[in-house]
C-alpha atoms as a PDB file:
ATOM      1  CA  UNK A   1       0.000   0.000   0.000  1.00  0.00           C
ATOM      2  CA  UNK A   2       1.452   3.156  -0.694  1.00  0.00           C
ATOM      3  CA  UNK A   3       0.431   6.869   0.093  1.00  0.00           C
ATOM      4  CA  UNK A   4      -1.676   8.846  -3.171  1.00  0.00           C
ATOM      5  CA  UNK A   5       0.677  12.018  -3.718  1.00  0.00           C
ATOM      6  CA  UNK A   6      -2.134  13.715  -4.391  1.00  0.00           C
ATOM      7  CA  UNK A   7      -4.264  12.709  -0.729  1.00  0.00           C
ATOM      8  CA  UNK A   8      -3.134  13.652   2.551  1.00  0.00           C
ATOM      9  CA  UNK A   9      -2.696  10.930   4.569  1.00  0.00           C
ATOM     10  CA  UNK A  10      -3.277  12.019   8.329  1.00  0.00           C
ATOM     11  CA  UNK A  11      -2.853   8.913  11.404  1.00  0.00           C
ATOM     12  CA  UNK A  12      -4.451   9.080  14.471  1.00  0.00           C
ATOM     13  CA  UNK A  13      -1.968   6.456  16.859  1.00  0.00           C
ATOM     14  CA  UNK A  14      -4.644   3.750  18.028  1.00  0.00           C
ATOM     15  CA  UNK A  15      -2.946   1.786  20.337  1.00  0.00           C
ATOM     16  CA  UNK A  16      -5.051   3.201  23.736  1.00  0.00           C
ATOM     17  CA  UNK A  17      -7.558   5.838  23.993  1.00  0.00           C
ATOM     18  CA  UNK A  18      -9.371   8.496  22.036  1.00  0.00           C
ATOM     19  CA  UNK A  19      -8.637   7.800  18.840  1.00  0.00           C
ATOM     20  CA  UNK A  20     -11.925   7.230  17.068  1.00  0.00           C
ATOM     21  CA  UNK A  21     -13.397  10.882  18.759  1.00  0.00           C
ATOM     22  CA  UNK A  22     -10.459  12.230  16.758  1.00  0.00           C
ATOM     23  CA  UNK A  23     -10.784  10.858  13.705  1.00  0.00           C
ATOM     24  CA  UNK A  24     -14.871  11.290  13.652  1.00  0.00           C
ATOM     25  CA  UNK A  25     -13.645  15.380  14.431  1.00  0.00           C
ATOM     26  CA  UNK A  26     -10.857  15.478  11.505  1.00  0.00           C
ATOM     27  CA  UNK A  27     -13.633  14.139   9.210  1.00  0.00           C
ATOM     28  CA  UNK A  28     -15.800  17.403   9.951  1.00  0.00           C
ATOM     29  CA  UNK A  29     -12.946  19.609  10.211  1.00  0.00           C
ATOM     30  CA  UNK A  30     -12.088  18.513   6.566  1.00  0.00           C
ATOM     31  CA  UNK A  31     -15.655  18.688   5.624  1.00  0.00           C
ATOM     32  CA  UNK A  32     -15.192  22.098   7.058  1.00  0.00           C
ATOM     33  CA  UNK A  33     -11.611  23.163   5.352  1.00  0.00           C
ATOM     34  CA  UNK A  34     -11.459  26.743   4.013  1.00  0.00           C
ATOM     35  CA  UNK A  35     -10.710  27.114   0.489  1.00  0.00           C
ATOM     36  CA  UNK A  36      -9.807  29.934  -1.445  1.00  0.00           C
ATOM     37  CA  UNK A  37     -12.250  29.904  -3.927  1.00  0.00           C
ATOM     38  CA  UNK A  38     -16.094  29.295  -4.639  1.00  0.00           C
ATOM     39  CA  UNK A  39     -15.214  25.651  -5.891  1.00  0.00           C
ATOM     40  CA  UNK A  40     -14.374  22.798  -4.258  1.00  0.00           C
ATOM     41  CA  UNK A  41     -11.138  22.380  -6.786  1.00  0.00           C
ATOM     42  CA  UNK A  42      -8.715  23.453  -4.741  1.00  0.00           C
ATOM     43  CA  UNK A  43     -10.000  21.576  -0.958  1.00  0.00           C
ATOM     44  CA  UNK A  44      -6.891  19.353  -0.067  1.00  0.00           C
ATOM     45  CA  UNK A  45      -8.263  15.767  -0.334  1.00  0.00           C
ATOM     46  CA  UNK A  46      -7.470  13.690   3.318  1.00  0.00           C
ATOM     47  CA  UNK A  47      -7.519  10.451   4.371  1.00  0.00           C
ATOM     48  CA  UNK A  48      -7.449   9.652   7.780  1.00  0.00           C
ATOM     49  CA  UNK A  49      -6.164   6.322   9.209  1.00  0.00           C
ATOM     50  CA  UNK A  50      -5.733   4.163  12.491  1.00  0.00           C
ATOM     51  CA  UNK A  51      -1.572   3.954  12.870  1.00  0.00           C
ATOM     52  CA  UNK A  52      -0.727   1.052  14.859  1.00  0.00           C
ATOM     53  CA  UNK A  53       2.576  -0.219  12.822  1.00  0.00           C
ATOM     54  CA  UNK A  54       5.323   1.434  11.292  1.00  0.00           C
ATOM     55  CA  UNK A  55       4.032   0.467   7.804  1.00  0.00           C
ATOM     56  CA  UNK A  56       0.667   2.896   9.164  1.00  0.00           C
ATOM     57  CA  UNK A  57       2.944   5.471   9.939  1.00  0.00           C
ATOM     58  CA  UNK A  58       5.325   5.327   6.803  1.00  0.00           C
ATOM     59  CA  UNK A  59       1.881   6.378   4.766  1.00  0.00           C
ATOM     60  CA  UNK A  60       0.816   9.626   7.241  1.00  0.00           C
ATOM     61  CA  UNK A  61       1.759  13.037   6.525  1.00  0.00           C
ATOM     62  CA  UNK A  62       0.699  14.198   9.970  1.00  0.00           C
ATOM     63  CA  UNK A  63      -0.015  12.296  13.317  1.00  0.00           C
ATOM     64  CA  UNK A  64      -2.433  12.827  16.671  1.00  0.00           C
ATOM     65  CA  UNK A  65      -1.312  11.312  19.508  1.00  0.00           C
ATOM     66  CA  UNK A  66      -4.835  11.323  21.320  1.00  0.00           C
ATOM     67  CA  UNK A  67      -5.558  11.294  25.163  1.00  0.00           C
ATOM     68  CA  UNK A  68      -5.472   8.174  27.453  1.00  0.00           C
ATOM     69  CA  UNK A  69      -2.789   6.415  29.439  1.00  0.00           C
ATOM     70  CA  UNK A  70       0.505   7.725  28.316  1.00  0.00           C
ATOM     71  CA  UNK A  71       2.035   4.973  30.062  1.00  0.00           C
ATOM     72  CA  UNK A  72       0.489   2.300  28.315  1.00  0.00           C
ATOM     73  CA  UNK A  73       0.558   3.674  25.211  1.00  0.00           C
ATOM     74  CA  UNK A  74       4.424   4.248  25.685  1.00  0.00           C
ATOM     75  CA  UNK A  75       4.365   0.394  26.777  1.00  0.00           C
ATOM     76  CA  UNK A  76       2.592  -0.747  23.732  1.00  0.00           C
ATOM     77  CA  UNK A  77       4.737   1.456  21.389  1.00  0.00           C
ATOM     78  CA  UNK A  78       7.832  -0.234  22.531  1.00  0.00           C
ATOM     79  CA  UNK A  79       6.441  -3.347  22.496  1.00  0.00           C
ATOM     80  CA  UNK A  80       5.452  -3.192  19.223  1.00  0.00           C
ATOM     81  CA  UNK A  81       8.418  -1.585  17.514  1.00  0.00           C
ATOM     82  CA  UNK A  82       6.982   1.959  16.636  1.00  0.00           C
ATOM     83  CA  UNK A  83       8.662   3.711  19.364  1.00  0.00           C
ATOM     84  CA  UNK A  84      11.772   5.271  17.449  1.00  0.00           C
ATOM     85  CA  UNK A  85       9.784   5.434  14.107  1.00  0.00           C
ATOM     86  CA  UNK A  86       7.597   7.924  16.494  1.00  0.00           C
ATOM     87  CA  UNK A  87      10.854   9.626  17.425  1.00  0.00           C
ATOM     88  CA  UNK A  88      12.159   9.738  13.967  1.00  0.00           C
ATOM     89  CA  UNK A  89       9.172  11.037  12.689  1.00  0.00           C
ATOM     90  CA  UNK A  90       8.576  13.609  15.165  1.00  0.00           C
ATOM     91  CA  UNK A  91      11.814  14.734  15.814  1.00  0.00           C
ATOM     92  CA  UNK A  92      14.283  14.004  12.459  1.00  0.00           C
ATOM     93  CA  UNK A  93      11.110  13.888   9.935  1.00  0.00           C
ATOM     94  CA  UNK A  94       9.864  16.667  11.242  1.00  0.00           C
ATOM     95  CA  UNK A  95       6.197  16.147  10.462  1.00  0.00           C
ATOM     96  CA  UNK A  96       3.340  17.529  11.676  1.00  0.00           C
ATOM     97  CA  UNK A  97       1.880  16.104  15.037  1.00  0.00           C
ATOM     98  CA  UNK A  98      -0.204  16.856  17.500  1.00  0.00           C
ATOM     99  CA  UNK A  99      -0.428  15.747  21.463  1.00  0.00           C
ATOM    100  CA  UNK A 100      -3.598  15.764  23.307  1.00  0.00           C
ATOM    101  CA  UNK A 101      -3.408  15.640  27.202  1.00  0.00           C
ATOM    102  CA  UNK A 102      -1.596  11.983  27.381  1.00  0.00           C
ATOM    103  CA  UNK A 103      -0.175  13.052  23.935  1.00  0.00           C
ATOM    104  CA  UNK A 104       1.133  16.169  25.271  1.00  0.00           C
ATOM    105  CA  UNK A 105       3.078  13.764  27.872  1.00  0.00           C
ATOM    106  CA  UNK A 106       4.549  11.783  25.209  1.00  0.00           C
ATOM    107  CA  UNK A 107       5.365  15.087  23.511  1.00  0.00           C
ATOM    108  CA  UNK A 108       7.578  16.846  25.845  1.00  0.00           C
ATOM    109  CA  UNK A 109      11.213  16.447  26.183  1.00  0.00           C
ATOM    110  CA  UNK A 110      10.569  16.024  30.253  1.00  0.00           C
ATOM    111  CA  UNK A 111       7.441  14.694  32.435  1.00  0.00           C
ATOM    112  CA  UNK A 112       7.232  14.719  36.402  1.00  0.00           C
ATOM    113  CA  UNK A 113       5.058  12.730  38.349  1.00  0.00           C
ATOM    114  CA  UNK A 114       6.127   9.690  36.067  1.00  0.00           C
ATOM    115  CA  UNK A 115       4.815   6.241  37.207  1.00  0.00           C
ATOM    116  CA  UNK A 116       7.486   4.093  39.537  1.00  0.00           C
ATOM    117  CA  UNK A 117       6.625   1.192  36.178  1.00  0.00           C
ATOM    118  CA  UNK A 118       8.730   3.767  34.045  1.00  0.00           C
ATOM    119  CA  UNK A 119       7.467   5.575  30.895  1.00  0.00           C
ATOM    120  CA  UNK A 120       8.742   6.226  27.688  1.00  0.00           C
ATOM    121  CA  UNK A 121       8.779   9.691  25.973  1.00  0.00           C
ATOM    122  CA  UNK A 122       8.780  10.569  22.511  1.00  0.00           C
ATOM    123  CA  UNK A 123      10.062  14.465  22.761  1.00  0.00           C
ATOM    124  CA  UNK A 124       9.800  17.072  20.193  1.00  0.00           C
ATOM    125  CA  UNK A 125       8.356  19.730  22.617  1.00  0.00           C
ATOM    126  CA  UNK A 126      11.483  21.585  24.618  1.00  0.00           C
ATOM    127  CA  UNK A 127       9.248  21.543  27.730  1.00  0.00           C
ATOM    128  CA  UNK A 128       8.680  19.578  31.409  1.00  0.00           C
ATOM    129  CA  UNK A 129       5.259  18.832  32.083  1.00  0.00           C
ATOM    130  CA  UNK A 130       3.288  17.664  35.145  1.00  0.00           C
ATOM    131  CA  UNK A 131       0.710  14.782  35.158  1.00  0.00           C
ATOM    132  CA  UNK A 132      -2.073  14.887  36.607  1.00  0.00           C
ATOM    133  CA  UNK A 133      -1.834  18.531  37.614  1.00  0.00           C
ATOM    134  CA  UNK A 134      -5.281  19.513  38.500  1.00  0.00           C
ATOM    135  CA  UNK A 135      -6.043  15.862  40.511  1.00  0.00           C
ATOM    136  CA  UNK A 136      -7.394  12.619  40.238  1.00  0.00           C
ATOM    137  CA  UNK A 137     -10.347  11.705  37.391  1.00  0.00           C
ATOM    138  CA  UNK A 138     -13.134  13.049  39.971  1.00  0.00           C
ATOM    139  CA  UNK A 139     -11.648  16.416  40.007  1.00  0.00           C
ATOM    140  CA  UNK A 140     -12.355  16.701  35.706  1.00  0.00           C
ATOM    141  CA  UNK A 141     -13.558  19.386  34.637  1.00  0.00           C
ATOM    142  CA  UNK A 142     -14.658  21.997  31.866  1.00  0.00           C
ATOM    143  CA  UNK A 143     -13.324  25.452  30.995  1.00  0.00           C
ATOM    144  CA  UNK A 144     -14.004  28.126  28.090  1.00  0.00           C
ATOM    145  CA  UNK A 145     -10.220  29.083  26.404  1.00  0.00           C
ATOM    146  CA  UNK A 146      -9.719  32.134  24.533  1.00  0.00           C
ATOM    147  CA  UNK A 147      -7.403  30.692  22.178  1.00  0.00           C
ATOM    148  CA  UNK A 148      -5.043  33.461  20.083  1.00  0.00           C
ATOM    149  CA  UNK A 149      -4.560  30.843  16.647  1.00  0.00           C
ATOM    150  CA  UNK A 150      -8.411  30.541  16.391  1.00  0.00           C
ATOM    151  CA  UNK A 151      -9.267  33.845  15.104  1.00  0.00           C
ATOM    152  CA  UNK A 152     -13.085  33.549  14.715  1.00  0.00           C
ATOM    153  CA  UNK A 153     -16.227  32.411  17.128  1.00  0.00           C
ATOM    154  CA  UNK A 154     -16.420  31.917  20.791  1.00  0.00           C
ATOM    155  CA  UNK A 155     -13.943  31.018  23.347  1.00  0.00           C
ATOM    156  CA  UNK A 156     -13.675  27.203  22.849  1.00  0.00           C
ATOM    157  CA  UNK A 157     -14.956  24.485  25.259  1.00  0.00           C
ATOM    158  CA  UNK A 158     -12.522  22.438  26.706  1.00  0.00           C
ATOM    159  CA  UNK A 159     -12.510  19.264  28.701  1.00  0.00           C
ATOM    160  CA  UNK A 160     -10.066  18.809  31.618  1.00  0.00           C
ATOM    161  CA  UNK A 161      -9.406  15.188  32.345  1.00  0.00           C
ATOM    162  CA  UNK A 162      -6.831  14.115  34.622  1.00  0.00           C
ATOM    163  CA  UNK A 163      -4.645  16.756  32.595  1.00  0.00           C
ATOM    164  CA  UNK A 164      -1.111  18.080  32.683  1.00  0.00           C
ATOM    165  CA  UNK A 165       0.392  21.293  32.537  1.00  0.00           C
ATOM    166  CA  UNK A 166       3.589  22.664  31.069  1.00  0.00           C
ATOM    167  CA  UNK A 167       4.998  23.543  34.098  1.00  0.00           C
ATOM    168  CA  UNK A 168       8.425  24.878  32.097  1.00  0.00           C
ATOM    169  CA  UNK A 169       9.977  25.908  29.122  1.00  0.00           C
ATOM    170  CA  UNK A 170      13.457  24.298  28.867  1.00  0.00           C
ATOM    171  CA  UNK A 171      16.260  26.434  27.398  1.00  0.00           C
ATOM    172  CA  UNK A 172      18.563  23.011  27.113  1.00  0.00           C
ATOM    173  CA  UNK A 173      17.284  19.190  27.772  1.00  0.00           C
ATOM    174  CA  UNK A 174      21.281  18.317  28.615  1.00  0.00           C
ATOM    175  CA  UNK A 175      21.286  19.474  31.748  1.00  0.00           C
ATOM    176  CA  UNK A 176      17.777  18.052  32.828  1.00  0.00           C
ATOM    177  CA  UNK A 177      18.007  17.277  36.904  1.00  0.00           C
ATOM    178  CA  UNK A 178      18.136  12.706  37.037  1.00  0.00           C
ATOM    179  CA  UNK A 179      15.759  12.338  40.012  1.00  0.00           C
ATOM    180  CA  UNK A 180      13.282   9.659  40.794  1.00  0.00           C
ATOM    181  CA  UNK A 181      10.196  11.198  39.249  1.00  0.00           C
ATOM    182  CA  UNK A 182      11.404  13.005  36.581  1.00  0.00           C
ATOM    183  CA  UNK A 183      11.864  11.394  33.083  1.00  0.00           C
ATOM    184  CA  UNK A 184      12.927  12.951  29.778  1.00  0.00           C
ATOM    185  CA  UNK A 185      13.331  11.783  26.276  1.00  0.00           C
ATOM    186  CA  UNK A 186      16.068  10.446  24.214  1.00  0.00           C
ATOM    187  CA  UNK A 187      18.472  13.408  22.237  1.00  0.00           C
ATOM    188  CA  UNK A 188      17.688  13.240  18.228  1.00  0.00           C
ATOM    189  CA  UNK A 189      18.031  16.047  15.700  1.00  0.00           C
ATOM    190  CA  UNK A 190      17.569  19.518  17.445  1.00  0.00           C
ATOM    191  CA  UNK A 191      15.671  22.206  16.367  1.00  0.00           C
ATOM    192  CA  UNK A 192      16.097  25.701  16.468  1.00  0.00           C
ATOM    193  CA  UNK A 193      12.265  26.471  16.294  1.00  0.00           C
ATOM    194  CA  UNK A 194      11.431  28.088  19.472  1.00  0.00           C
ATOM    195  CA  UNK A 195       8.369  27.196  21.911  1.00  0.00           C
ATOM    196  CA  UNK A 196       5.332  28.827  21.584  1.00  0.00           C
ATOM    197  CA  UNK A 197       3.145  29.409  24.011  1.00  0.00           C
ATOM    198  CA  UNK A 198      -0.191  29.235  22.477  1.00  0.00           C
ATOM    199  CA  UNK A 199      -2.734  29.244  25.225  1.00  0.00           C
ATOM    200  CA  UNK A 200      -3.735  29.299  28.947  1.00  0.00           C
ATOM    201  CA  UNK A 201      -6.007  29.063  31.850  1.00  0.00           C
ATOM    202  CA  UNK A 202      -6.399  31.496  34.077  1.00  0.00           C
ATOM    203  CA  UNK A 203      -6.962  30.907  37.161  1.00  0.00           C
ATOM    204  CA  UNK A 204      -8.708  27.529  37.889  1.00  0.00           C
ATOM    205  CA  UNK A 205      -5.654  25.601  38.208  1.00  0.00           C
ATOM    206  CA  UNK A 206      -3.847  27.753  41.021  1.00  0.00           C
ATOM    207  CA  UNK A 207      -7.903  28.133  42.321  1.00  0.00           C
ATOM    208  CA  UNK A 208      -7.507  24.271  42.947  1.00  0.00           C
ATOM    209  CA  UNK A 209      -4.712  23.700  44.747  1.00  0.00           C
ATOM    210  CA  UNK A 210      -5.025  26.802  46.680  1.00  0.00           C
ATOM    211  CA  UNK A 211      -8.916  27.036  48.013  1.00  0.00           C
ATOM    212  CA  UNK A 212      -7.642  31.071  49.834  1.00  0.00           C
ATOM    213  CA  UNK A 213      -6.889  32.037  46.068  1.00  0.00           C
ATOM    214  CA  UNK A 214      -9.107  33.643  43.163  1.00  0.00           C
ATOM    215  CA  UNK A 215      -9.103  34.968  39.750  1.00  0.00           C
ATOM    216  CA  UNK A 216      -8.263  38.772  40.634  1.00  0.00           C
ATOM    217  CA  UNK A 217      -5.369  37.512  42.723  1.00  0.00           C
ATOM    218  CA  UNK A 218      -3.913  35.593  40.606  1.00  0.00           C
ATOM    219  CA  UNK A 219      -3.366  37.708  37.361  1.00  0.00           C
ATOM    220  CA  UNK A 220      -3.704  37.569  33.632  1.00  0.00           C
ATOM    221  CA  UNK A 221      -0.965  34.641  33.162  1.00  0.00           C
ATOM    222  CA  UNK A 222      -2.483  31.148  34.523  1.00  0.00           C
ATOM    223  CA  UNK A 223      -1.004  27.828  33.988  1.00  0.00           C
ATOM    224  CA  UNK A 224       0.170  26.752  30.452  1.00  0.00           C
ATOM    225  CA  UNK A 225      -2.233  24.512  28.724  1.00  0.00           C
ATOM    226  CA  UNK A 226      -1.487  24.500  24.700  1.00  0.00           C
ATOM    227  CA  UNK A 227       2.276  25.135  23.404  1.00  0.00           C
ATOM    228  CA  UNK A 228       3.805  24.374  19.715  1.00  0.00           C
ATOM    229  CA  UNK A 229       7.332  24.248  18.675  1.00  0.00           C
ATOM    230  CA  UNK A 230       8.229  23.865  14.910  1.00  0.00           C
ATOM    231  CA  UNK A 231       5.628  21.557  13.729  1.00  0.00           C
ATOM    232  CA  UNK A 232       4.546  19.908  17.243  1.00  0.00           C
ATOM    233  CA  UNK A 233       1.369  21.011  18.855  1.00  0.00           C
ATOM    234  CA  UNK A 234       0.468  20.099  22.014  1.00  0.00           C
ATOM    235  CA  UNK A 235      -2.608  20.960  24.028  1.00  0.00           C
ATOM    236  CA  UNK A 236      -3.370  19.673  27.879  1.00  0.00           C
ATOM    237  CA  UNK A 237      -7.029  18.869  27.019  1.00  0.00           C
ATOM    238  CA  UNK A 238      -9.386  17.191  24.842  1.00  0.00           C
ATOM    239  CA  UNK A 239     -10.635  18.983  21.651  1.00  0.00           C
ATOM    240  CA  UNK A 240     -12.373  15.654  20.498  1.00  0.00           C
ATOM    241  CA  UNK A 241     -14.700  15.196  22.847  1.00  0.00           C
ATOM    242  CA  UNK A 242     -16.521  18.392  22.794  1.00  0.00           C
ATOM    243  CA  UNK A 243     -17.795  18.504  19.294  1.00  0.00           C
ATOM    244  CA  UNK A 244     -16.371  21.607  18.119  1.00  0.00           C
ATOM    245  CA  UNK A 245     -13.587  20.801  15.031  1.00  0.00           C
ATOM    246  CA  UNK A 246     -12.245  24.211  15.183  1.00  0.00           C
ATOM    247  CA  UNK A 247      -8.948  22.725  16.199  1.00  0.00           C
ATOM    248  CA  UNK A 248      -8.793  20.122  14.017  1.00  0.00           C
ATOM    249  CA  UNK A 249      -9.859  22.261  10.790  1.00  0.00           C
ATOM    250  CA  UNK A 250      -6.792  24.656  12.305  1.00  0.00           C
ATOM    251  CA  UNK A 251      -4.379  21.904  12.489  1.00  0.00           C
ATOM    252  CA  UNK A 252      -4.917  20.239   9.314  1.00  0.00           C
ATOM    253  CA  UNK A 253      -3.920  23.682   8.109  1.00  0.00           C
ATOM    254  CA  UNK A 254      -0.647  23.443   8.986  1.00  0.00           C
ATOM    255  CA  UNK A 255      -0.390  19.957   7.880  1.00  0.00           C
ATOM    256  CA  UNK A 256      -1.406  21.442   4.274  1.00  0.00           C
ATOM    257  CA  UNK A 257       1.196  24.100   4.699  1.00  0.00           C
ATOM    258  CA  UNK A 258       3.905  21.742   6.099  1.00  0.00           C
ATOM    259  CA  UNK A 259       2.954  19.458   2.497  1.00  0.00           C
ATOM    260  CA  UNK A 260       3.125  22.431   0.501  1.00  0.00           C
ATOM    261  CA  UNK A 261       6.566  23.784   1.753  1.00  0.00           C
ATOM    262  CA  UNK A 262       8.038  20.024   1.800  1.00  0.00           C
ATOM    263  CA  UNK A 263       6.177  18.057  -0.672  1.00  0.00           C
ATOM    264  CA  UNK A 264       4.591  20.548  -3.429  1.00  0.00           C
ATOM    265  CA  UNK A 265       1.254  18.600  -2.415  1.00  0.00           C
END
């Protein structure tokens, strides 16, 4: 099987969690794709697949690492030999992916709070995150984000699920502390892209873990929630289960772009 140069392939990794809300959203969001003219001639043409083997990855010109365990989906990448093809791909291909909430784990260069089992990371994100920031699964919950890259409609609904936070942006992964808890990624091709930080929430996480604080105390800044470096996105919640494909129709924009620049597709 081979990829049609003239169809996007774009892989959702289905080896534990939300996969199928994603791909059911990327079908509306292309559904949904801007073009530039009053014809459908020029709407990029997608096709959006399960990747659960290097051979399903070889085909995708973009990846979404959904939400889930990131610990058993690290387990079961290893296990099944698509481990490094993630890392090449993410970090010497340089493709497009995206990282929701247990993707965002995979993501970053360094995670805290990692299970005494171990866990694998992929990298590509020059950050350290923090599992389970705001609390066990009881303590979910739902915010509105006013997100600068969407540039039209309402603040978008976001679900909160046993989520992280990018607790910091690393200037170097070399000197990364070796403690107990903290694990980081393997060194592959670096990148001079800087990290962007592309959205927050005010006040709710600090609101949490401190029951004295509130919203006017703590400022305009808030905890870090959606970053992208080069061509990795990562968010700390879950887009796909909240019916709105306004991030999905946003990211397969870049995926077009990144195609364009690299593959005149």
């Amino acid at each position: 099987m081979t990829a049609d140069s003239q169809t996007l392939t774009v892989g959702v990794l289905a080896l534990q969690g939300a996969f199928i809300e994603h791909i059911v959203l990327l079908k509306r969001a292309a559904e949904e794709f801007p073009t530039t003219s009053n014809t459908t001639a020029q709407r990029p043409r997608f096709t959006f697949i399960e990747v659960r083997t290097p051979a399903d990855l070889a085909l995708c010109r973009g990846l979404i690492i959904p939400g889930g365990e990131s610990t058993a989906i690290s387990l079961i990448a290893e296990r099944t030999g698509l481990l490094e093809p993630l890392r090449d791909f993410v970090k010497v291909q340089r493709m497009p992916v995206w990282g929701t909430c247990a993707g965002l784990i995979l993501l970053a260069e360094s995670a805290n709070k990692s299970k005494a089992t171990g866990q694998e990371l992929i990298g590509g994100l020059d950050v350290r995150v923090q599992r389970n920031y705001f609390g066990r699964q009881v303590e979910s919950f739902e915010a509105d984000l006013d997100l600068s890259f969407l540039e039209n409609g309402p603040p978008f609904h976001s679900v909160f699920i046993r989520a992280p936070v990018v607790e910091k942006v690393l200037q170097s992964t070399s000197s990364l502390p070796a403690t107990g808890n903290v694990v980081t990624a393997p060194t592959k091709r670096p990148t001079d892209a800087p990290v962007e930080i592309l959205g927050r929430l005010v006040g709710r996480a600090q609101t949490i873990r401190n029951k004295t604080a509130n919203a006017e105390a703590l400022g305009a800044e808030g905890d870090i929630i959606a970053v992208r470096q080069g061509n990795v996105f990562g968010t700390a919640f879950h887009p796909e289960l909240t019916g709105d494909a306004r991030i999905h129709t946003w990211w397969l924009q870049q995926v077009v772009q990144h195609s364009r620049l690299t593959q005149g597709v």
